[in-house]
Protein backbone atom coordinates (compact mmCIF):
# COMPACT_ATOMS: atom_id res chain seq x y z
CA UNK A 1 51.18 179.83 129.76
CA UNK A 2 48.96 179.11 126.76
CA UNK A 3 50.93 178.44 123.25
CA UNK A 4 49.74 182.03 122.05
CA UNK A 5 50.41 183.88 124.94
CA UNK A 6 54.28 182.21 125.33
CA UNK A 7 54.21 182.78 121.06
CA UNK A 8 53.90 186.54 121.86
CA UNK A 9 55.85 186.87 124.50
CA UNK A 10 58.72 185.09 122.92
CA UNK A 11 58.50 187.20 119.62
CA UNK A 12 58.56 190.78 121.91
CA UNK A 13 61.30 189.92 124.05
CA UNK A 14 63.39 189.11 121.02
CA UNK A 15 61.95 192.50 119.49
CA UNK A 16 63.13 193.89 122.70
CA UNK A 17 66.63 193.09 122.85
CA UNK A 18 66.72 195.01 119.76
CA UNK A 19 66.94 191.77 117.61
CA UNK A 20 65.85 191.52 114.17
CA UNK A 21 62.76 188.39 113.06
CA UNK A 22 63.81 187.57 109.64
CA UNK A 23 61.38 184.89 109.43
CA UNK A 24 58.45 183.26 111.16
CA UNK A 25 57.86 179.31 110.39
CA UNK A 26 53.75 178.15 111.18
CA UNK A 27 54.33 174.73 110.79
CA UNK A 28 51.02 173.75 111.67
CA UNK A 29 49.37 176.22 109.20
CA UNK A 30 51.50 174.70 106.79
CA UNK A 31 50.13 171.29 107.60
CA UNK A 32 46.72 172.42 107.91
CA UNK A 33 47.27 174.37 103.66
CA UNK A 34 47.49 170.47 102.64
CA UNK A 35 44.77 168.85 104.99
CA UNK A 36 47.30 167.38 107.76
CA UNK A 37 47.00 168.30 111.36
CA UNK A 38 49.91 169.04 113.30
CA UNK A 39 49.64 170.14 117.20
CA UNK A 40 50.34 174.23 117.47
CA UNK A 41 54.75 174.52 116.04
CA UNK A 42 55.89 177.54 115.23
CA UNK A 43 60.65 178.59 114.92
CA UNK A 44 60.80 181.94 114.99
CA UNK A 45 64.22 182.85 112.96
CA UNK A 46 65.92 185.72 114.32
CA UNK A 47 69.28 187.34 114.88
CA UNK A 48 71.60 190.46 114.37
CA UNK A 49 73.29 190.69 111.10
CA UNK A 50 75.98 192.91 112.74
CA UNK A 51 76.87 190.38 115.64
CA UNK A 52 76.30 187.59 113.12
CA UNK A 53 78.20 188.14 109.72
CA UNK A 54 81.46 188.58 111.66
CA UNK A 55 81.29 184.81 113.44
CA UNK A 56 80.23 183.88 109.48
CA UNK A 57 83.15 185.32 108.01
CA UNK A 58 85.54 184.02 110.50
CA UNK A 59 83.69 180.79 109.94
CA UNK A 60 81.79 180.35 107.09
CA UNK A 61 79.78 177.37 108.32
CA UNK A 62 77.84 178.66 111.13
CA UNK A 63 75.98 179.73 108.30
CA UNK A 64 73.98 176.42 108.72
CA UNK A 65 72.77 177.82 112.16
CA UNK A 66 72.58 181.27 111.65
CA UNK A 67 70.65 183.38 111.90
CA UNK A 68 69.19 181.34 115.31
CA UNK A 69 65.42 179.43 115.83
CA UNK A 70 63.26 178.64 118.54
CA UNK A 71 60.85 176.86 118.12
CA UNK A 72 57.82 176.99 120.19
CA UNK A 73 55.20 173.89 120.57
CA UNK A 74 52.84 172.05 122.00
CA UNK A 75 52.97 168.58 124.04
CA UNK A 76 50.27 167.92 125.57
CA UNK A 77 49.23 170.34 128.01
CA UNK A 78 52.51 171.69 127.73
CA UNK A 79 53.94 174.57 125.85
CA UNK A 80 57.37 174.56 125.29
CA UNK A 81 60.71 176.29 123.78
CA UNK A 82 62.99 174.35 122.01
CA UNK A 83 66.77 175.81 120.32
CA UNK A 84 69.87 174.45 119.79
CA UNK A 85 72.40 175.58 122.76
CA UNK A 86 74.75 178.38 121.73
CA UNK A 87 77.35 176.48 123.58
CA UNK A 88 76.75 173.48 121.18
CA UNK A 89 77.27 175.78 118.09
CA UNK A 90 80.20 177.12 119.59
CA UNK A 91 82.12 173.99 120.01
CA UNK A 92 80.98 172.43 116.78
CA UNK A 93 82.00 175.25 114.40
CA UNK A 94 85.84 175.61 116.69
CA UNK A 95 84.19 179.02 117.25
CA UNK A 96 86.38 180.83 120.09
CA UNK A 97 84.89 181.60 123.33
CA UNK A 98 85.52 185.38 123.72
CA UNK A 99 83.73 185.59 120.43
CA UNK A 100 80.61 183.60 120.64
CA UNK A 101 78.34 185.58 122.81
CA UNK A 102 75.75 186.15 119.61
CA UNK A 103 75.68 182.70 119.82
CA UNK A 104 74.13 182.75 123.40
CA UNK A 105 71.04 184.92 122.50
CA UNK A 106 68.79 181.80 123.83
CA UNK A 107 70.55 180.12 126.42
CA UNK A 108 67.78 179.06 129.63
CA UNK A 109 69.45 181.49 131.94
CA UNK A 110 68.70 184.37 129.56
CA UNK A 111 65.62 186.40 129.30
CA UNK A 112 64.26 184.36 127.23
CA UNK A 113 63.44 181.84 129.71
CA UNK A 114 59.77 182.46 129.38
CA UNK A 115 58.11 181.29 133.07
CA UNK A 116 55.22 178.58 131.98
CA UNK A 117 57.03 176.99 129.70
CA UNK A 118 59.31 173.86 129.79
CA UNK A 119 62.68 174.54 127.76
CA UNK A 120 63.66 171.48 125.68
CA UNK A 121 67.12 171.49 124.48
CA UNK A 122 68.34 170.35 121.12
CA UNK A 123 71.47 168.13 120.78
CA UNK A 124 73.73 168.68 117.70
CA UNK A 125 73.52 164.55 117.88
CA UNK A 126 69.84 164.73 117.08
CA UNK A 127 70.23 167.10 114.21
């Protein structure tokens, strides 16, 4: 699946689940405003206020994560879909387990597995 195509695709199944896109990051467009090149990169920050600001209150610091990314980019011949794990978040900010479904919005099993793609998985070591 081409970078566009997986770009779109991405964007209306989060539209879908009746999520809210607060944001949308070109990365490369930003490169390309100072005369850099930078392959196709694009996070795509999204959430659900009501799911969210509850886990925020209870924990203040998830702030740093929320609302989530993907990020969507190319390698190669390769388009892929990148996020931190909602299971990371979940053990990093002591958030408990009945309560951190929001936090699961783009876990590879979900939906948002997008087929032509390879999901790459940030690490909470990698920052």
């Amino acid at each position: 699946m081409s970078f566009e195509d997986t770009w779109h695709r991405l964007v209306g199944i989060i539209h879908a689940r009746g999520l809210q896109v607060f944001d949308v990051i070109d990365q490369a467009a930003a490169a390309a405003a100072v005369d850099l090149v930078l392959r196709p990169t694009r996070v795509v920050i999204f959430g659900s206020p009501a799911a969210g600001t509850p886990l925020m209150v209870e924990h203040p610091l998830l702030a740093f994560e929320l609302p989530l990314r993907i990020l969507v980019w190319q390698d190669d011949d390769t388009t892929r879909v990148s996020y931190q794990h909602g299971a990371t978040v979940a053990v990093q900010f002591e958030v408990d387990a009945t309560r951190s479904a929001p936090l699961h919005a783009q876990r590879p099993s979900s939906p948002l597995q997008l087929p032509g793609t390879r999901p790459s998985l940030s690490r909470s070591s990698r920052g």
